[in-house]
Protein backbone atom coordinates (compact mmCIF):
# COMPACT_ATOMS: atom_id res chain seq x y z
CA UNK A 1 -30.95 -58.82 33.88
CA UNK A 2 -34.57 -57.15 33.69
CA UNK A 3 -34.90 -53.86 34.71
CA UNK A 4 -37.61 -53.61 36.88
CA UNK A 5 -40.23 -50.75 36.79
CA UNK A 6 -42.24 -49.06 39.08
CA UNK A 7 -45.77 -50.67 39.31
CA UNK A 8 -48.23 -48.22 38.48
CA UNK A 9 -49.85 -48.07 42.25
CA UNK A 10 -45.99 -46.75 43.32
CA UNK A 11 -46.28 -43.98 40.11
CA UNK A 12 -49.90 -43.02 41.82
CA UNK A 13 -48.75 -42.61 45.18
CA UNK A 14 -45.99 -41.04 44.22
CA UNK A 15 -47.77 -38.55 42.32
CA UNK A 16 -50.85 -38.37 45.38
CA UNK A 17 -48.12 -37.73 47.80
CA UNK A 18 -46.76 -34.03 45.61
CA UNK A 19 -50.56 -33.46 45.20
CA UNK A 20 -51.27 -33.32 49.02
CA UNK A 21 -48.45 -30.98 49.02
CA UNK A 22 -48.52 -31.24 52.91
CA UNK A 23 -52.11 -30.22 53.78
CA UNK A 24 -51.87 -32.36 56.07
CA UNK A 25 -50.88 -35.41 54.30
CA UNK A 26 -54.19 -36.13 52.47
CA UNK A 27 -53.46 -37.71 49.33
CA UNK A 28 -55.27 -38.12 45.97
CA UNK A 29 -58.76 -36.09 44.91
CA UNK A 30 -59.29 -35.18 48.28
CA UNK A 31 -55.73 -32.77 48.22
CA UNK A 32 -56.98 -31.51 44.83
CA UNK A 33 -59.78 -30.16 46.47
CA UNK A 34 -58.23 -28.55 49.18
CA UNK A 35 -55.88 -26.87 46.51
CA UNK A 36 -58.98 -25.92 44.87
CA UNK A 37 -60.65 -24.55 47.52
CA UNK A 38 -57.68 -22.48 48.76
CA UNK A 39 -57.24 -21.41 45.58
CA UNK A 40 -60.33 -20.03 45.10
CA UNK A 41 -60.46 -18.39 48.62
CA UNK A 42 -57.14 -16.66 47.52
CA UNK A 43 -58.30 -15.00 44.59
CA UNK A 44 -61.17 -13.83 46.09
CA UNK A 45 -58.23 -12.23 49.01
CA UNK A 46 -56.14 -11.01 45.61
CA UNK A 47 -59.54 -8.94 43.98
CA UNK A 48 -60.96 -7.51 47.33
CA UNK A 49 -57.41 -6.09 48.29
CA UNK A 50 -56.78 -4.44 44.50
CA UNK A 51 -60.39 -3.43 44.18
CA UNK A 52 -59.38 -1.94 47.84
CA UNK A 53 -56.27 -0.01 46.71
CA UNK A 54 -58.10 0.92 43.62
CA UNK A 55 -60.94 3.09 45.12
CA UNK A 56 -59.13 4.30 47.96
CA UNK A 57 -57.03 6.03 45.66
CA UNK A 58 -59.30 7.36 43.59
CA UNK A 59 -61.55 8.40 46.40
CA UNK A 60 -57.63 10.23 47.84
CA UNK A 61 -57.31 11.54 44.69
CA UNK A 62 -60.48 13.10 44.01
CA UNK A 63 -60.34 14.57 47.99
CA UNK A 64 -57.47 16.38 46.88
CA UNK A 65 -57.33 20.20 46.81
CA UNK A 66 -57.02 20.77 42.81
CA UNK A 67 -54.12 23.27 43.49
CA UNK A 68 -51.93 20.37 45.63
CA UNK A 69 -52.91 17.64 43.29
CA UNK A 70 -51.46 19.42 40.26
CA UNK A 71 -48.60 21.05 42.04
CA UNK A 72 -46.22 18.77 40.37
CA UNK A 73 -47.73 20.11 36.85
CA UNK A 74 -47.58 23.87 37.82
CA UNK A 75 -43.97 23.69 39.66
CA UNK A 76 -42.54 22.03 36.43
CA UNK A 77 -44.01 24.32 33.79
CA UNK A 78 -43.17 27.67 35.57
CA UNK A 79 -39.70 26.79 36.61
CA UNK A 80 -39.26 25.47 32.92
CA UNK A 81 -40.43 28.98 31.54
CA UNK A 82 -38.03 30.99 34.39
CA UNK A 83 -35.17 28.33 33.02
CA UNK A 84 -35.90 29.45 29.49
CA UNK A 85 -36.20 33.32 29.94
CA UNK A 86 -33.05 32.77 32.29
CA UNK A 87 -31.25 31.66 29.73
CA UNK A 88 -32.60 33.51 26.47
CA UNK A 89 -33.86 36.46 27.91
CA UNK A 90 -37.56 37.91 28.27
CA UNK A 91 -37.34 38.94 24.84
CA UNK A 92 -36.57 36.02 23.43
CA UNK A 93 -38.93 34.10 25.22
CA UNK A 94 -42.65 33.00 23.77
CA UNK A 95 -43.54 35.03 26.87
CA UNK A 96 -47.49 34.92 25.32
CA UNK A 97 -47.76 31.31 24.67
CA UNK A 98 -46.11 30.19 27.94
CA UNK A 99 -48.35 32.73 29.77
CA UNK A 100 -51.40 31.15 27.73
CA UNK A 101 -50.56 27.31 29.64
CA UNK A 102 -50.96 29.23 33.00
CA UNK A 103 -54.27 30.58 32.20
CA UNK A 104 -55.94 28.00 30.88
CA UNK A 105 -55.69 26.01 33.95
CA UNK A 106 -56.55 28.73 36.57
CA UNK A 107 -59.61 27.64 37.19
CA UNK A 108 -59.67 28.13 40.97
CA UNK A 109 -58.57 30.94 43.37
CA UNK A 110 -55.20 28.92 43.79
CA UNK A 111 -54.30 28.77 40.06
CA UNK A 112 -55.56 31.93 39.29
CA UNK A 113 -52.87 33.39 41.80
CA UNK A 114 -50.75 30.93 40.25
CA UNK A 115 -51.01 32.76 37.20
CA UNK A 116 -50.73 36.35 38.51
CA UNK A 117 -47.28 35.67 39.84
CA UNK A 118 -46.52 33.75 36.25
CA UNK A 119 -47.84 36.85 34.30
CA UNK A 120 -45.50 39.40 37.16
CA UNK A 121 -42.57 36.96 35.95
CA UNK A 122 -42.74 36.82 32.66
CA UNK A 123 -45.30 40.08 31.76
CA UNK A 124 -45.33 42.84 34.00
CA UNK A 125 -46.50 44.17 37.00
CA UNK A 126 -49.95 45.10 35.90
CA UNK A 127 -50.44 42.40 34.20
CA UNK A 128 -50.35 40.39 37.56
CA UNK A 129 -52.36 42.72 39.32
CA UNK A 130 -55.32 42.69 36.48
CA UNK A 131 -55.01 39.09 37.28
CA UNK A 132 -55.55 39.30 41.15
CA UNK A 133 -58.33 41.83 40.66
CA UNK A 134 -59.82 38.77 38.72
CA UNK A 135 -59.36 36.42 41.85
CA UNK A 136 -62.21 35.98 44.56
CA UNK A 137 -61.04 38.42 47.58
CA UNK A 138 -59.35 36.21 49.49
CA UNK A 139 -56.81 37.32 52.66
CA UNK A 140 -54.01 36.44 50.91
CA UNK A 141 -55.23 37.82 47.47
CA UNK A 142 -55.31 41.10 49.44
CA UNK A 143 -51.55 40.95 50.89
CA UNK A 144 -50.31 39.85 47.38
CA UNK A 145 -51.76 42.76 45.52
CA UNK A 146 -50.23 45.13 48.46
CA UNK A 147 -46.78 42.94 47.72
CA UNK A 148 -47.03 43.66 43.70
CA UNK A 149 -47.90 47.42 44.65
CA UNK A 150 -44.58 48.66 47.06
CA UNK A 151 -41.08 48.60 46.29
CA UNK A 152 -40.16 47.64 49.81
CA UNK A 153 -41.82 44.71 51.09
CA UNK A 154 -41.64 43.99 54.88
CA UNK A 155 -39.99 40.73 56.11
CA UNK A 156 -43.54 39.62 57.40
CA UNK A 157 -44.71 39.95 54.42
CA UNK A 158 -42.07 37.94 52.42
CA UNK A 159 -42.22 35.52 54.70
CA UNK A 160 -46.20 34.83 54.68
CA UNK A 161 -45.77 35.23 50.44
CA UNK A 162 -43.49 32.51 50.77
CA UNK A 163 -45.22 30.42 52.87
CA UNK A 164 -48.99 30.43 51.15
CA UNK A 165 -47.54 29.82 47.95
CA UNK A 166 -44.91 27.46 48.05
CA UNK A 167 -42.53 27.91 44.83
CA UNK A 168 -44.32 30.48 43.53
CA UNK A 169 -44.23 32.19 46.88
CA UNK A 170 -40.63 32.15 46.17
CA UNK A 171 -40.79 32.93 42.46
CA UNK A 172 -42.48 36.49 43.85
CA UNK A 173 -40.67 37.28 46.85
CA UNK A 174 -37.37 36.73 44.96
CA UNK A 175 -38.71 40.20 43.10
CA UNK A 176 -37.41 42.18 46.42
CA UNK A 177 -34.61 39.66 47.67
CA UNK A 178 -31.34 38.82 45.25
CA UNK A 179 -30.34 35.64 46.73
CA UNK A 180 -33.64 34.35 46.81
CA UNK A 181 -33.40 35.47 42.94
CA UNK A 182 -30.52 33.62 42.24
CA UNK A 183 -31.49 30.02 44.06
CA UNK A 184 -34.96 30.54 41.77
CA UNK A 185 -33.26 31.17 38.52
CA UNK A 186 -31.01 28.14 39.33
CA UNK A 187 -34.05 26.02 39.75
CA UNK A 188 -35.31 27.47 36.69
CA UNK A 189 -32.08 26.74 34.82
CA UNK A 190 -31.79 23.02 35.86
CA UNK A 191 -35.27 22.23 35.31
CA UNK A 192 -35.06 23.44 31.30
CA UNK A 193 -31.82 21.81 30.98
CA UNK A 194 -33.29 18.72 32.67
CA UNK A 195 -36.61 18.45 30.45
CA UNK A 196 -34.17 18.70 27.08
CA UNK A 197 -32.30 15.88 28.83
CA UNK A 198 -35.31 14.29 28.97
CA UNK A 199 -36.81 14.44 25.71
CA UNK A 200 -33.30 13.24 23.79
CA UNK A 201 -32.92 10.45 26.59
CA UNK A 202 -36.62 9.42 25.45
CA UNK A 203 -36.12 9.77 21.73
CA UNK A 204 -32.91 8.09 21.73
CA UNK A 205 -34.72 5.29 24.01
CA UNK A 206 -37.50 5.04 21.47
CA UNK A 207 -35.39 4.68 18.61
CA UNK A 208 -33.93 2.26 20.09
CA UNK A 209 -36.65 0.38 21.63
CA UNK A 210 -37.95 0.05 18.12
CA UNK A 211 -35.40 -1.77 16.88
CA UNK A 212 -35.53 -3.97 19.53
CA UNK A 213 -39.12 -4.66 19.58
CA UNK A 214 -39.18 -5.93 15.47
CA UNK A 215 -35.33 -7.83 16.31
CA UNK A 216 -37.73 -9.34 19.36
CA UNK A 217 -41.14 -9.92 16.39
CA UNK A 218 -38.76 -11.26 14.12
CA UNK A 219 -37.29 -13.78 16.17
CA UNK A 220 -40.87 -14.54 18.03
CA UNK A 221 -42.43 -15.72 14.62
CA UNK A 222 -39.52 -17.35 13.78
CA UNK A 223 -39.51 -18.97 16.93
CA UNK A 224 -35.63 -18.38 17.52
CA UNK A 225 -36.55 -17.44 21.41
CA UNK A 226 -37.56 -20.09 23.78
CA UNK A 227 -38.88 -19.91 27.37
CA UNK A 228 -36.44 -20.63 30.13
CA UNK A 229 -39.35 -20.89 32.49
CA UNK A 230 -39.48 -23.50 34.71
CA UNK A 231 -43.40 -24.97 34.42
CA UNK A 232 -44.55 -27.69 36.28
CA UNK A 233 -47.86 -29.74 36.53
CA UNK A 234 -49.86 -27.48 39.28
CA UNK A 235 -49.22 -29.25 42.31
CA UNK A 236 -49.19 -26.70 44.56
CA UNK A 237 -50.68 -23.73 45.07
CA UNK A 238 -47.91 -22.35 47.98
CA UNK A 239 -47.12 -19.49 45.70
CA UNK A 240 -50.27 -18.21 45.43
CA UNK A 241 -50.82 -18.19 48.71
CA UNK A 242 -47.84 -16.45 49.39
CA UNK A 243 -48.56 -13.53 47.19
CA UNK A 244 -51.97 -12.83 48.82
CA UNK A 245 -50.15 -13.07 52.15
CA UNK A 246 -48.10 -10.12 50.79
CA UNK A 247 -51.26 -8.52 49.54
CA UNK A 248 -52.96 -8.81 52.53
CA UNK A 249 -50.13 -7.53 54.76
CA UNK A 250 -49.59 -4.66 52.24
CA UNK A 251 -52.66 -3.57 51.57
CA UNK A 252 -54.18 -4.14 54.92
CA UNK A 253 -51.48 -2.52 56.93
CA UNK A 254 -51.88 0.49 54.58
CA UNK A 255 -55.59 1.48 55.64
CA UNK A 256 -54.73 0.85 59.01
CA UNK A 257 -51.55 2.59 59.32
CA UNK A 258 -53.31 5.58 57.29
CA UNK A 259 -56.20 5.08 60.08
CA UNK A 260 -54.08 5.59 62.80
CA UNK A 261 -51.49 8.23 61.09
CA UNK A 262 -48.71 6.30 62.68
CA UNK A 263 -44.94 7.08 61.79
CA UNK A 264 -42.60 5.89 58.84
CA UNK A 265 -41.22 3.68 60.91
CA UNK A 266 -44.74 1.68 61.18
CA UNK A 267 -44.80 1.49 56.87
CA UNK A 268 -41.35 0.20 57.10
CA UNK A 269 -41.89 -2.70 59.62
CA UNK A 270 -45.40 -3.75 57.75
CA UNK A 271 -43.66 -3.92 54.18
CA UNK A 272 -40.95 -6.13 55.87
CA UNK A 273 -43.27 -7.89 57.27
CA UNK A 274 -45.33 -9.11 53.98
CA UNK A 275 -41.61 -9.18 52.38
CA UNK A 276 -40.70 -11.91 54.52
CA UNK A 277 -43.70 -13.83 55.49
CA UNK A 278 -44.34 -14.20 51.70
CA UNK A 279 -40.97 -14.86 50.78
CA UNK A 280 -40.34 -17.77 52.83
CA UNK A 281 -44.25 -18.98 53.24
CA UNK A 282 -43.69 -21.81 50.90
CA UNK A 283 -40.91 -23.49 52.67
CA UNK A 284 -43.38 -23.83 55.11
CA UNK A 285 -45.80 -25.08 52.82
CA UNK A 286 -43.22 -28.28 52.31
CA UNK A 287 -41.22 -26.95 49.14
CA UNK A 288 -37.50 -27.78 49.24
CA UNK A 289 -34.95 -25.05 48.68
CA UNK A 290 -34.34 -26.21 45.10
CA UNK A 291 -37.59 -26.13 44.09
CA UNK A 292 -37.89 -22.77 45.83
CA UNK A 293 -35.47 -20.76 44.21
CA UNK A 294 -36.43 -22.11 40.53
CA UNK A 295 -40.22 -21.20 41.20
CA UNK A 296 -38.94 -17.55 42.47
CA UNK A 297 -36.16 -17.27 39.66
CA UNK A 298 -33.86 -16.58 42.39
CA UNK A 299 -31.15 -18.14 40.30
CA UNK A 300 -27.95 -16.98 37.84
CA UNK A 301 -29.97 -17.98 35.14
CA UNK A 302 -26.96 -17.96 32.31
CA UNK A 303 -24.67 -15.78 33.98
CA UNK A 304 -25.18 -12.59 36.06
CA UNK A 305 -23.76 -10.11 33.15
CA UNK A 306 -25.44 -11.51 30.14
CA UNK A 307 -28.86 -11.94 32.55
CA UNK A 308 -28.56 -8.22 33.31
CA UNK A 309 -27.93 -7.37 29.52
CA UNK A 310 -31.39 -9.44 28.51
CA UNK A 311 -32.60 -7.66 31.51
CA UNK A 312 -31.40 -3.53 29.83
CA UNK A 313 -32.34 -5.32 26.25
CA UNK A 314 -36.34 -6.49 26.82
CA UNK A 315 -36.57 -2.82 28.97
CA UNK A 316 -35.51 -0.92 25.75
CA UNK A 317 -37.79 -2.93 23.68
CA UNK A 318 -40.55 -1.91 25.64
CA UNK A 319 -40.28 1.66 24.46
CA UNK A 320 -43.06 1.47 21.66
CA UNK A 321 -45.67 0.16 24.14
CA UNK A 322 -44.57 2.46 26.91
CA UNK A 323 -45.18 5.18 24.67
CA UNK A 324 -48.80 4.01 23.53
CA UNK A 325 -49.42 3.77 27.34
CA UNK A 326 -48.57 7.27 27.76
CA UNK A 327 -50.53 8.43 25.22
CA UNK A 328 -54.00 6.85 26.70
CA UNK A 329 -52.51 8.18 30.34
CA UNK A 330 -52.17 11.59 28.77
CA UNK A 331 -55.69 11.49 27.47
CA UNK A 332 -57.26 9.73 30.79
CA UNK A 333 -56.10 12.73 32.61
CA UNK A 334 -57.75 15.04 30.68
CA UNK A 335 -60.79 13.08 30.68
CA UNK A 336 -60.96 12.21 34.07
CA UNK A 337 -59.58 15.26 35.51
CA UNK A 338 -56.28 13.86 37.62
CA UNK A 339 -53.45 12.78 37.62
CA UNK A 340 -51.02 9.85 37.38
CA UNK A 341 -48.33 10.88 39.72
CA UNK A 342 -46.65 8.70 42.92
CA UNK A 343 -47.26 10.35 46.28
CA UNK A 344 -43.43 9.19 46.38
CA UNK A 345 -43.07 12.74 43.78
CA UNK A 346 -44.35 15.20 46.68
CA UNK A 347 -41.77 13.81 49.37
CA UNK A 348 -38.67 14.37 47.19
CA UNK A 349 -40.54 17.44 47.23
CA UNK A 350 -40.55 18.16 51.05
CA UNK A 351 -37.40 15.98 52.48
CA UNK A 352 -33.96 16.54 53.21
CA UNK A 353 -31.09 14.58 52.16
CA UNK A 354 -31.40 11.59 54.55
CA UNK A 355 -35.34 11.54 53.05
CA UNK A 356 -33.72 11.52 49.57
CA UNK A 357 -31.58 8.87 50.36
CA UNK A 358 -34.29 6.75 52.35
CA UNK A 359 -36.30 7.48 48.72
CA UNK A 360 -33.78 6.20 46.21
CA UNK A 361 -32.99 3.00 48.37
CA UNK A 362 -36.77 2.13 48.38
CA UNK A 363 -37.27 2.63 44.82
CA UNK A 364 -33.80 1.50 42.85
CA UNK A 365 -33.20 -1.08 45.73
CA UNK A 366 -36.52 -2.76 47.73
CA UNK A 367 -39.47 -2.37 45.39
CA UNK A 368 -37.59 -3.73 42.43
CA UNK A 369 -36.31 -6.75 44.83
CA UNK A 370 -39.81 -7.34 46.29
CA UNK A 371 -41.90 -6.27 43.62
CA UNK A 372 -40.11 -8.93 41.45
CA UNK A 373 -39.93 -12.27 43.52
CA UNK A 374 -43.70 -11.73 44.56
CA UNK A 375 -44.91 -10.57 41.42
CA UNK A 376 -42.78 -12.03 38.60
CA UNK A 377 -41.78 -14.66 41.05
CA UNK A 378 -44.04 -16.19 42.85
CA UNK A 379 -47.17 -14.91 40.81
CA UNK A 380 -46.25 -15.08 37.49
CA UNK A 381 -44.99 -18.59 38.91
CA UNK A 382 -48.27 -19.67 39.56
CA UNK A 383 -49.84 -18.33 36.36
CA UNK A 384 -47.60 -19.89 33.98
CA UNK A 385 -48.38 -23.54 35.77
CA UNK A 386 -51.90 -23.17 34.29
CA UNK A 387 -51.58 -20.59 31.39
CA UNK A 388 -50.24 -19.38 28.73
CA UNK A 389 -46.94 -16.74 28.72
CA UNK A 390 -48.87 -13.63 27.51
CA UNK A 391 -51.96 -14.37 29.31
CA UNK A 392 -50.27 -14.68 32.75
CA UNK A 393 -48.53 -11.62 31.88
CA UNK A 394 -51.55 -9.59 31.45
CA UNK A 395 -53.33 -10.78 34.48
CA UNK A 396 -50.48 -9.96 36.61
CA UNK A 397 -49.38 -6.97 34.72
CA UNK A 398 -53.29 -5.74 35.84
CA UNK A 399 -52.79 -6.70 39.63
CA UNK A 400 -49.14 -4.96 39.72
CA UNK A 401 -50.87 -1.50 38.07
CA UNK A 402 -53.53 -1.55 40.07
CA UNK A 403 -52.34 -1.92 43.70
CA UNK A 404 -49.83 1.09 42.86
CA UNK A 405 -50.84 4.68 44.27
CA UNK A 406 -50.70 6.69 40.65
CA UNK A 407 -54.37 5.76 40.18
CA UNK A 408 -56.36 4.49 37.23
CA UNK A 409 -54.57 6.91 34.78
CA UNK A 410 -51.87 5.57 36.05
CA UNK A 411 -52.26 2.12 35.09
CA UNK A 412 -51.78 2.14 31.40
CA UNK A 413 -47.61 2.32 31.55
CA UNK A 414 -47.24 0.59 34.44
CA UNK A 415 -49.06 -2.55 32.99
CA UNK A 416 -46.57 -1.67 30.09
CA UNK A 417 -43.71 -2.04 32.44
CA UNK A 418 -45.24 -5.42 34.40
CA UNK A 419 -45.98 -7.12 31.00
CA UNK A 420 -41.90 -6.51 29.85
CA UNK A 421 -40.68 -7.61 32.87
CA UNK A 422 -43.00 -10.98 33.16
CA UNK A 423 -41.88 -11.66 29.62
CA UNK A 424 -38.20 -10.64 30.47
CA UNK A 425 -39.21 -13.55 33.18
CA UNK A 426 -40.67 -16.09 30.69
CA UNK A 427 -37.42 -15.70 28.30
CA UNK A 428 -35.10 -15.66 30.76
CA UNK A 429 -36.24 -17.98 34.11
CA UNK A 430 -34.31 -15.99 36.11
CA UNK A 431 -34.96 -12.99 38.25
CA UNK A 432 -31.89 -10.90 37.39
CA UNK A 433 -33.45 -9.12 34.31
CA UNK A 434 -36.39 -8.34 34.96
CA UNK A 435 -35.10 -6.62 38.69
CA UNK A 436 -32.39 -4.87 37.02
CA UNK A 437 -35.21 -3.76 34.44
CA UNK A 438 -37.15 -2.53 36.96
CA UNK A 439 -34.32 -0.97 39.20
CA UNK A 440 -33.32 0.50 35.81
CA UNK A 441 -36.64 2.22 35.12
CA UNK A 442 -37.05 3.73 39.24
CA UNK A 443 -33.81 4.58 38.90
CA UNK A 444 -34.26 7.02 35.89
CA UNK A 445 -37.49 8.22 37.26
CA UNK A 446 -36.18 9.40 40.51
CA UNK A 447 -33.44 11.36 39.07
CA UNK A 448 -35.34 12.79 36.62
CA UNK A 449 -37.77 14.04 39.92
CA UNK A 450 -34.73 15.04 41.81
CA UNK A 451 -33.51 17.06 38.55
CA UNK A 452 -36.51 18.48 37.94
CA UNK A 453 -38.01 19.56 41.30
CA UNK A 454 -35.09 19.92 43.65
């Protein structure tokens, strides 16, 4: 019996029929176009909103009052010294070359009585008070000196010491109060044993990492990995569109919201918003739910566990270029005079424990979820319809640091970050890794804050 094949005008309309991928219906060159043109249109959408993000933070960053922008800096460094003569004693302390790190930054009335309290902690009295004579005479300049001067302050006056000066406010006033002493020299205590935490958890990451990263070279040039990603011919340009819907809702509801100062409750309703408008955009666009969840990676790939362990395996092997990143973010905040930190740092800061908790869910729970499916998902998607692995990886890696609130010196690692977790994508197809990648990396970062600062 012959087997009878399609003629070629079935193959064609076949093929015309994907290709109009219901604009409505129009088949052939004239769908191509369309695709084109919306394609075009949505890139355009995709630069204006990053170049958007990217100069309003600068411009928020450079409005910033020096003393608040590097509170993070100053906090950590002076509870770090109180931790260390805490736990060694003053003698034992490099009281000189800590004391050196506070005056080389007090370069404005705030730091300089930054300083003065420093050089009262770990110095002496006069010490401080040849540093206030130094500052410009300010009100509270004045009511600081009269603080370092009696024995027995009034409660007005602990109280406004406290209050103009944050944790250093506190680091003085706990001079004439014992409890107050105590909860400081607790702070002080967790903080040093937090940052030696920190610095063996990164060594022993880096090591690590190393090993991973030639294992990963090694089997690259031998070509022992292969790409589980799911590429198709670019029919459609749905998931494109769908990330510069969330773009558009994110960014755009951002300057607005910020416009209008409206509540948390706002921020939350916009970001679920562009969650699920994006998310489910192309179903509407025609796609079935099969060929959604493959062009998302919303599947089990090869098994939940062993996704999650590629996902904890391409993180660690990260570590080298995460470390180069920080490097050039180290020296771009010198150079530009900044900083690289979240906003998200200053409310774990300033809540309470429902704040806290509100914190950790968004970061170890929503923004790896989100972040991934739009950018590693649907994105990266795209991308890798039309290019190649490592240049799809950069472009989004770009868009992903850019649109994030740390600012251009903070762009470096988190390209770093996007680039592992779009090849975590490539190598893997599904979603699993690179989210628990990502949840892994937020999750270390906020308790590091929380150990740190709280």
């Amino acid at each position: 019996m012959r087997r009878s094949m399609p003629s070629t005008r079935s193959l064609a309309t076949s093929s015309n029929v994907r290709a109009a991928d219901a604009i409505g219906g129009v088949p052939g060159y004239y769908a191509a176009m369309t695709n084109r043109l919306i394609a075009i249109i949505c890139w355009l959408v995709i630069a204006a909103c990053t170049l958007t993000v990217v100069i309003t933070t600068f411009a928020a960053k450079r409005q910033r009052d020096p003393a608040t922008r590097d509170d993070f800096q100053h906090v950590l460094q002076a509870r770090y010294a109180v931790g260390l003569k805490t736990f060694f004693g003053p003698m034992l302390v490099p009281r000189d070359q800590l004391m050196s790190t506070f005056d080389k930054v007090a370069t404005t009335p705030e730091t300089q009585v930054r300083a003065a309290i420093m050089a009262g902690e770990l110095l002496d009295t006069e010490e401080a008070l040849s540093r206030l004579a130094r500052v410009e005479p300010l009100p509270e300049v004045r009511a600081l000196t009269v603080f370092y001067h009696t024995d027995t302050p009034t409660p007005e006056q602990l109280s406004t010491i406290r209050d103009d000066h944050g944790w250093f406010g506190d680091l003085a006033a706990s001079r004439h109060d014992a409890a107050l002493r105590q909860h400081v020299e607790s702070q002080g205590r967790r903080t040093a044993i937090g940052l030696l935490a920190v610095v063996f958890y990164a060594l022993g990451v880096f090591t690590v990492g190393c090993v991973l990263a030639v294992i990963t070279i090694v089997m690259l040039v031998k070509k022992r990995l292969q790409s589980a990603m799911p590429v198709s011919a670019p029919a459609t340009t749905a998931y494109l569109e769908a990330f510069t819907i969330y773009l558009v809702i994110m960014v755009g509801g951002s300057v607005i919201l910020r416009a209008v100062k409206a509540p948390v409750a706002a921020s939350i309703v916009v970001m679920a918003l562009a969650f699920f408008a994006s998310l489910f955009w192309p179903k509407f666009r025609g796609q079935t739910w099969g060929d959604w969840r493959t062009a998302l990676g919303l599947t089990a790939g090869r098994g939940v566990i062993r996704e999650i362990l590629a996902g904890l395996g391409g993180y660690l092997a990260t570590a080298p270029l995460l470390a180069i990143a920080f490097t050039i973010t180290l020296a771009l905040t010198r150079i530009m005079k900044t900083d690289a930190n979240h906003p998200i740092v200053e409310h774990f800061q300033q809540t309470n424990t429902v704040g806290i908790l509100m914190l950790l869910f968004a970061a170890v729970v929503y923004a790896p979820l989100t972040e991934e499916i739009l950018f590693r998902g649907a994105f990266y998607g795209h991308l890798r319809q039309r290019l190649r692995p490592f240049i799809s990886a950069a472009i989004v890696s770009i868009v992903f640091a850019a649109i994030h609130p740390q600012g251009l010196a903070g762009i470096p690692p988190l390209a770093a970050l996007a680039f592992s977790f779009a090849l975590i994508r490539e190598w893997r197809g599904s979603l699993i890794g690179p989210v628990f990648a990502h949840a892994l990396n937020n999750g270390v970062a906020t308790v590091v804050i929380l150990l740190l600062l709280r």
